[in-house]
Protein backbone atom coordinates (compact mmCIF):
# COMPACT_ATOMS: atom_id res chain seq x y z
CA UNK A 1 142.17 -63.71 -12.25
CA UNK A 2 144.29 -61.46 -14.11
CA UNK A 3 147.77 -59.97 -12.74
CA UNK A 4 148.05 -56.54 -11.52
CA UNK A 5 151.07 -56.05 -14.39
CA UNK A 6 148.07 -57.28 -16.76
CA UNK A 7 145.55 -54.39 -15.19
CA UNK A 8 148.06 -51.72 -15.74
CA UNK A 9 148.65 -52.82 -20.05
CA UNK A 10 144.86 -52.57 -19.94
CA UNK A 11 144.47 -49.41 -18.18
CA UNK A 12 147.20 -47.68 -20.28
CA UNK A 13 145.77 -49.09 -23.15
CA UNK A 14 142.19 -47.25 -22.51
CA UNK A 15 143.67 -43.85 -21.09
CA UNK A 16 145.79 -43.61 -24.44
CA UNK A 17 143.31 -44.53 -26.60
CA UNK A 18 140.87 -41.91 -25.05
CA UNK A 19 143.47 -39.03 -24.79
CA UNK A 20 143.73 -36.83 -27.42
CA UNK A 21 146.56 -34.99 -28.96
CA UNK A 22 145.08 -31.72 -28.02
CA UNK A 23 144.70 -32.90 -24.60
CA UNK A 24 148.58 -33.04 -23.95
CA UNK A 25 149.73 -29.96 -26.09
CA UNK A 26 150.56 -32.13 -28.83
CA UNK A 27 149.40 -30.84 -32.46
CA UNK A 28 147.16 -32.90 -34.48
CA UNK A 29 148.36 -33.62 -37.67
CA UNK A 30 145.85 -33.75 -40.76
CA UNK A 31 144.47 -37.20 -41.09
CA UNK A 32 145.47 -38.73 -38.40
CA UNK A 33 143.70 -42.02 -38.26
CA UNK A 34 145.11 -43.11 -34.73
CA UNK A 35 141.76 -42.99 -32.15
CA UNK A 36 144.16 -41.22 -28.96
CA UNK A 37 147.88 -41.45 -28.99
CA UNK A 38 150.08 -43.38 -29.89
CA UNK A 39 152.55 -45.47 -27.93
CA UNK A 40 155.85 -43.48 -29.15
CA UNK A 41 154.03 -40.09 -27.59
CA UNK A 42 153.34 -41.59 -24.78
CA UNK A 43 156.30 -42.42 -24.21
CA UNK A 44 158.23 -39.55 -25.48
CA UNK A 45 155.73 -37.10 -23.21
CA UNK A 46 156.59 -39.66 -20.33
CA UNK A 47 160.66 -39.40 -20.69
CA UNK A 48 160.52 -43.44 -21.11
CA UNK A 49 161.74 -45.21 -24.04
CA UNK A 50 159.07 -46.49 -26.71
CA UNK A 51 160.37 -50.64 -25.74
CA UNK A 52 159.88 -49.74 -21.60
CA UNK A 53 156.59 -48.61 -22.60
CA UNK A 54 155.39 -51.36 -24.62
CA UNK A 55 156.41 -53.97 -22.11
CA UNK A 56 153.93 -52.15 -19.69
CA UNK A 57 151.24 -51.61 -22.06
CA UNK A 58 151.97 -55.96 -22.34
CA UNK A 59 151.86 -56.36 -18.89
CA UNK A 60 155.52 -57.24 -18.93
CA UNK A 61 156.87 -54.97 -16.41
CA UNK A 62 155.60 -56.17 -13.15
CA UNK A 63 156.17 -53.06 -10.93
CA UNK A 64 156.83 -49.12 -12.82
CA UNK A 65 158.56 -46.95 -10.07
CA UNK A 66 156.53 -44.28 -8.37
CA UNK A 67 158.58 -41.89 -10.66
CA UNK A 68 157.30 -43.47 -13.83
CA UNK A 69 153.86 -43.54 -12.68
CA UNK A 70 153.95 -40.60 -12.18
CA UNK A 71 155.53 -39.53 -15.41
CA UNK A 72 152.67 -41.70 -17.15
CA UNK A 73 150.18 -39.59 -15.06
CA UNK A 74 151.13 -36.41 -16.42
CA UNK A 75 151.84 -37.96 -20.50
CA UNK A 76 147.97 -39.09 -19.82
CA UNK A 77 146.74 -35.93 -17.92
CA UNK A 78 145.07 -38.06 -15.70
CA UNK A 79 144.09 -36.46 -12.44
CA UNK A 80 144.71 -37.34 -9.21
CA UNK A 81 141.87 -40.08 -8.74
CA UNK A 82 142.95 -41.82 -11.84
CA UNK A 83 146.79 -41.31 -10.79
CA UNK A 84 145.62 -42.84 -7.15
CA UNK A 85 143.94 -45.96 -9.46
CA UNK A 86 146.85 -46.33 -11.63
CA UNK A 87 149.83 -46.85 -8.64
CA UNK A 88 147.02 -48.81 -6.93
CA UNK A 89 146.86 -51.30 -9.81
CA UNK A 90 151.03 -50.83 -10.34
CA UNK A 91 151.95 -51.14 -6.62
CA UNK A 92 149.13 -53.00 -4.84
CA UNK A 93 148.45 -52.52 -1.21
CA UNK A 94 148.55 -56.11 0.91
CA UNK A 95 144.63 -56.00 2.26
CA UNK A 96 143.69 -57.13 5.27
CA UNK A 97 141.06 -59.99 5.60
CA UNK A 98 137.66 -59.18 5.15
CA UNK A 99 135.44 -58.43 8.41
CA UNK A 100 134.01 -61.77 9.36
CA UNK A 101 131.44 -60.17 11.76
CA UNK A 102 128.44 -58.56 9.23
CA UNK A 103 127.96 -55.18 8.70
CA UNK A 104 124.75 -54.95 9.98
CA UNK A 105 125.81 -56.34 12.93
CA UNK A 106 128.54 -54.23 13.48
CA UNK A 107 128.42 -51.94 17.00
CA UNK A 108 129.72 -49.07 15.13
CA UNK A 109 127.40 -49.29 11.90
CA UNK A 110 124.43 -49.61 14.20
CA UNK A 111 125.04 -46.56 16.16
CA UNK A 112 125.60 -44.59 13.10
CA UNK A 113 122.41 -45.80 11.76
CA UNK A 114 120.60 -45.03 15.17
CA UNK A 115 121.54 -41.92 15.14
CA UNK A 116 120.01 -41.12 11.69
CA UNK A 117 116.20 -42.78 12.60
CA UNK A 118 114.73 -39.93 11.17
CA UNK A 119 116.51 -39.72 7.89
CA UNK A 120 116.41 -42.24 5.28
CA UNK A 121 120.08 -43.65 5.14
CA UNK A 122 121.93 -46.83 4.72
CA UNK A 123 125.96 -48.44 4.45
CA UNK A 124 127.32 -49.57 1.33
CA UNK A 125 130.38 -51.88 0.96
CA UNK A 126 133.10 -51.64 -2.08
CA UNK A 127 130.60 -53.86 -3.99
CA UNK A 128 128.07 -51.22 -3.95
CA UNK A 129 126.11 -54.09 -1.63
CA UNK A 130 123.47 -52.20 0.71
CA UNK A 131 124.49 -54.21 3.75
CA UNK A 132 122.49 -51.90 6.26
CA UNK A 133 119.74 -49.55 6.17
CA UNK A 134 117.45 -47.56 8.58
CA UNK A 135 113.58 -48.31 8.68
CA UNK A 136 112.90 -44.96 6.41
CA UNK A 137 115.44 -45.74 3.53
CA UNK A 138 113.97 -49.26 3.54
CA UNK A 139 110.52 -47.85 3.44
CA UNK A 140 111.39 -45.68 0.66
CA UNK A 141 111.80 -48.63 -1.61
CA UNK A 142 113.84 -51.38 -2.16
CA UNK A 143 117.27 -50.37 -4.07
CA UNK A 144 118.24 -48.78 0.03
CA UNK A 145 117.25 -52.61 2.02
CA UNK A 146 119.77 -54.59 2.50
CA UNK A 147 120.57 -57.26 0.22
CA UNK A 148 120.31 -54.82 -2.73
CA UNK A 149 123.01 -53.71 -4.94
CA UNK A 150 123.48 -49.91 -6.11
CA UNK A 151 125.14 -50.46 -9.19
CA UNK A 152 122.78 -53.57 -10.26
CA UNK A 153 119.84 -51.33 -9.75
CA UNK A 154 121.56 -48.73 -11.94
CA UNK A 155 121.47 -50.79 -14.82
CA UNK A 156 117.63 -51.82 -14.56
CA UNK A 157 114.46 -50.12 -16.35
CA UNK A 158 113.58 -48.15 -13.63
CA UNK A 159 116.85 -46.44 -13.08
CA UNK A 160 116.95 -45.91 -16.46
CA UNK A 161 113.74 -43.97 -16.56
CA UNK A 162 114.20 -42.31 -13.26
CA UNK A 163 116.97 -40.85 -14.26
CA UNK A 164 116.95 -37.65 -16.47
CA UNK A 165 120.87 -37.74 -17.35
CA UNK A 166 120.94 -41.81 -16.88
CA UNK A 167 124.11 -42.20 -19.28
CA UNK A 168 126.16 -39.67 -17.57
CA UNK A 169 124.65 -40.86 -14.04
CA UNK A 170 125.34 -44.73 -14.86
CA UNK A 171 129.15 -43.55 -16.41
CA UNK A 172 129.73 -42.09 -12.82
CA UNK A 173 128.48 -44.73 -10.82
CA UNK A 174 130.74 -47.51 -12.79
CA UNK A 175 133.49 -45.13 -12.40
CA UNK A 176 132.97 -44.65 -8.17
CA UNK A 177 132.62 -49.06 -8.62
CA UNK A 178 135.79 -48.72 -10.18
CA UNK A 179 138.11 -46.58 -8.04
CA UNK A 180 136.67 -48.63 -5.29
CA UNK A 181 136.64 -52.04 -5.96
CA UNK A 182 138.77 -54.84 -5.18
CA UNK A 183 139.31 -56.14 -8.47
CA UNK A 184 140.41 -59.62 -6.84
CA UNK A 185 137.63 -59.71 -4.72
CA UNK A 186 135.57 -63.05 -6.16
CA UNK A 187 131.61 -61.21 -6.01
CA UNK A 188 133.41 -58.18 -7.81
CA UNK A 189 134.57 -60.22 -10.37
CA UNK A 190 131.12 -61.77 -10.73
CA UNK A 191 129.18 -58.54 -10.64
CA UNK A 192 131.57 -57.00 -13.65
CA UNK A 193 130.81 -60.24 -15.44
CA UNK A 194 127.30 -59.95 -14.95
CA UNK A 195 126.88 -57.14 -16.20
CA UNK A 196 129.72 -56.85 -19.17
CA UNK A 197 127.14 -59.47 -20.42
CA UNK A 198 123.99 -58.67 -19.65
CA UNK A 199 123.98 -55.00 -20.69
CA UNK A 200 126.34 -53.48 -23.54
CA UNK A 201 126.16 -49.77 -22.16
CA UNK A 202 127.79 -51.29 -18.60
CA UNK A 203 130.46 -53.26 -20.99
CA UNK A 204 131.36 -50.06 -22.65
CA UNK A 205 131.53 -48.24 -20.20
CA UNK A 206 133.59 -50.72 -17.68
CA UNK A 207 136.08 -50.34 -20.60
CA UNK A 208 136.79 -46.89 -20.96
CA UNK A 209 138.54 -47.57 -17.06
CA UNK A 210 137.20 -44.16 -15.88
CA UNK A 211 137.82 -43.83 -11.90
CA UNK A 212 135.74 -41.10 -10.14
CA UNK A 213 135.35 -40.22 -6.62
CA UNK A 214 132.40 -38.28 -4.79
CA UNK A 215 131.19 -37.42 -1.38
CA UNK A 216 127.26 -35.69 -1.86
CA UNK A 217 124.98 -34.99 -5.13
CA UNK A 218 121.79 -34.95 -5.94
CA UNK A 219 119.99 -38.32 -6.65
CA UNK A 220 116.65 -39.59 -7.77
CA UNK A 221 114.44 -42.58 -6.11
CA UNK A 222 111.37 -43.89 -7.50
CA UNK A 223 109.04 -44.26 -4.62
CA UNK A 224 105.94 -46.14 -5.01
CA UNK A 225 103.35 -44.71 -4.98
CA UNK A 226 104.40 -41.22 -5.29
CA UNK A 227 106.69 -41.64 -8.19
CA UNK A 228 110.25 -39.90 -8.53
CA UNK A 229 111.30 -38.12 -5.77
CA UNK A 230 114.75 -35.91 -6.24
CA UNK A 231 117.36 -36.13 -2.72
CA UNK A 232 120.35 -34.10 -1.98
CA UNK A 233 122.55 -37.09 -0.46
CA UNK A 234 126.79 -37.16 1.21
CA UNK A 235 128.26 -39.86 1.74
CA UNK A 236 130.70 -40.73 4.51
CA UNK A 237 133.27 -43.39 4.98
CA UNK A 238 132.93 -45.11 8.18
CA UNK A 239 136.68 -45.02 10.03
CA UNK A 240 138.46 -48.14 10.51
CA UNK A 241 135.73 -50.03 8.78
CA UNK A 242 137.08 -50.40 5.13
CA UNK A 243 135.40 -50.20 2.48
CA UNK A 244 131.72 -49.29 3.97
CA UNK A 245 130.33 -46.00 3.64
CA UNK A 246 127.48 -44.40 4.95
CA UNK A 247 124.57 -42.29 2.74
CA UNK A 248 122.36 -40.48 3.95
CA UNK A 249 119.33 -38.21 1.73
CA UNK A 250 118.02 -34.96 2.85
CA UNK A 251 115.35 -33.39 1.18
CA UNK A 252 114.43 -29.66 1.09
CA UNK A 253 111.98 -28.01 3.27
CA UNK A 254 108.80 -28.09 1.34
CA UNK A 255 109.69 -30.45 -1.22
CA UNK A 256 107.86 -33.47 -2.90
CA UNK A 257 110.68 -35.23 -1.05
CA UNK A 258 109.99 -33.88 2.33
CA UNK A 259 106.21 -34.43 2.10
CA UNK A 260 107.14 -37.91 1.41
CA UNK A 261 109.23 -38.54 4.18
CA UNK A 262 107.05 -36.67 6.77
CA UNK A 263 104.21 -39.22 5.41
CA UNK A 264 106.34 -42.38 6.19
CA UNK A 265 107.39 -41.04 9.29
CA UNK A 266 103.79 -40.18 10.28
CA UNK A 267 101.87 -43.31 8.74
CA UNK A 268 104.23 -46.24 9.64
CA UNK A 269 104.74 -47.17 13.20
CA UNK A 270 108.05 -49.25 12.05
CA UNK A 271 109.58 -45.68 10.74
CA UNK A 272 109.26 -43.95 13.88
CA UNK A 273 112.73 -42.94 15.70
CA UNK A 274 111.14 -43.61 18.95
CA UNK A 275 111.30 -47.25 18.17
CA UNK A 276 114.98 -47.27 17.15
């Protein structure tokens, strides 16, 4: 397991390499063979000296003050979701113990789900787990049953062709893992390992430390037999129960998606909110 002071050199590393000159009002001088910037601008836009700065892109400096994150921030225009990652990695929060009692068995994530019977929706951890579903997202196919993993499923052959965008989808999704994983969390460790190996697009894209944040979108689910169906989906994060958040698709009146749903309601007994 690496140190945090280890995650911040790496993190700096990528954000420099990635920023451009042009991005920080800096000129760009002809032939310039660096990639992004170079550690002296850094530090120069950051008001640190060019030896402070090394020893953090080394992981030598074990905790920057909020000052000089902040500095950093601005010498890397990152915004605020990256600045949020960034003093998370340089000043880590203690966390609390993991929930011993199961999501799905949870009072509160069961009433949440009860109340949305008639709309496919399920709870995702910070492993992008599905550890809870209702009866219509499960019937809709299996990336929303429990058991399944979001971001595994991204990576797989039908994501890939469900998608129309699928890079720029599967770049946002590894940046949402990002921001919210718990890098010393064992199964996130595994999953990033997994994957770094398994597929070269996830291990490029893991390494370019992107963090991104959303709350509703538009989404595509390939439902057998009726092929891809598009959703409007939001996404809410269930209070006092870290880490899990709840998403739930809509789809508009007279839509593919809506025909669908009104089907499964209709044709499977198991669906029906009167049996919740």
């Amino acid at each position: 397991m690496k140190s945090h002071a280890s995650l911040v050199g790496e993190y700096l590393r990528a954000r420099r390499d990635i920023t451009q000159p042009e991005d920080v009002g800096l000129p760009r001088e002809p032939n310039r063979r660096v990639s992004g910037l170079r550690r002296e601008e850094v530090a120069a836009l950051a008001g640190i000296s060019a030896e402070y700065y090394l020893r953090l892109e080394q992981g030598r400096d074990h905790q920057p003050s909020e000052q000089v994150i902040v500095c950093l921030g601005r010498a890397l225009a990152l915004d605020d979701h990256a600045l949020t990652h960034l003093r998370r990695l340089a000043r880590p929060a203690v966390r609390r113990p993991r929930d011993p009692v199961p999501a799905a068995e949870d009072p509160a994530v069961q009433r949440l789900l009860a109340r949305r019977a008639d709309v496919p929706a399920f709870v995702v951890d910070d492993r992008m787990d599905v550890v809870a579903s209702t009866p219509l997202a499960s019937a809709l196919g299996p990336s929303m049953r429990a058991g399944a993993n979001r971001l595994v499923r991204m990576f797989t052959v039908v994501d890939r062709v469900t998608y129309p965008d699928w890079s720029g989808r599967a770049a946002e999704m590894v940046a949402v893992f990002r921001m919210r994983a718990d890098l010393d969390d064992p199964r996130t460790q595994d999953l990033i390992g997994q994957l770094s190996i398994r597929d070269p697009e996830f291990a490029a894209m893991w390494a370019r430390h992107d963090v991104h944040v959303y709350t509703s979108g538009t989404c595509f689910e390939h439902v057998q037999p009726f092929g891809v169906l598009e959703f409007e989906w939001e996404g809410l994060v269930i209070p006092g129960r870290e880490g899990l958040t709840l998403n739930t698709l809509y789809a508009p009146t007279g839509s593919r998606g809506a025909a669908v749903l009104a089907y499964l309601m209709e044709s499977a007994p198991s669906v029906s909110p009167a049996q919740q």
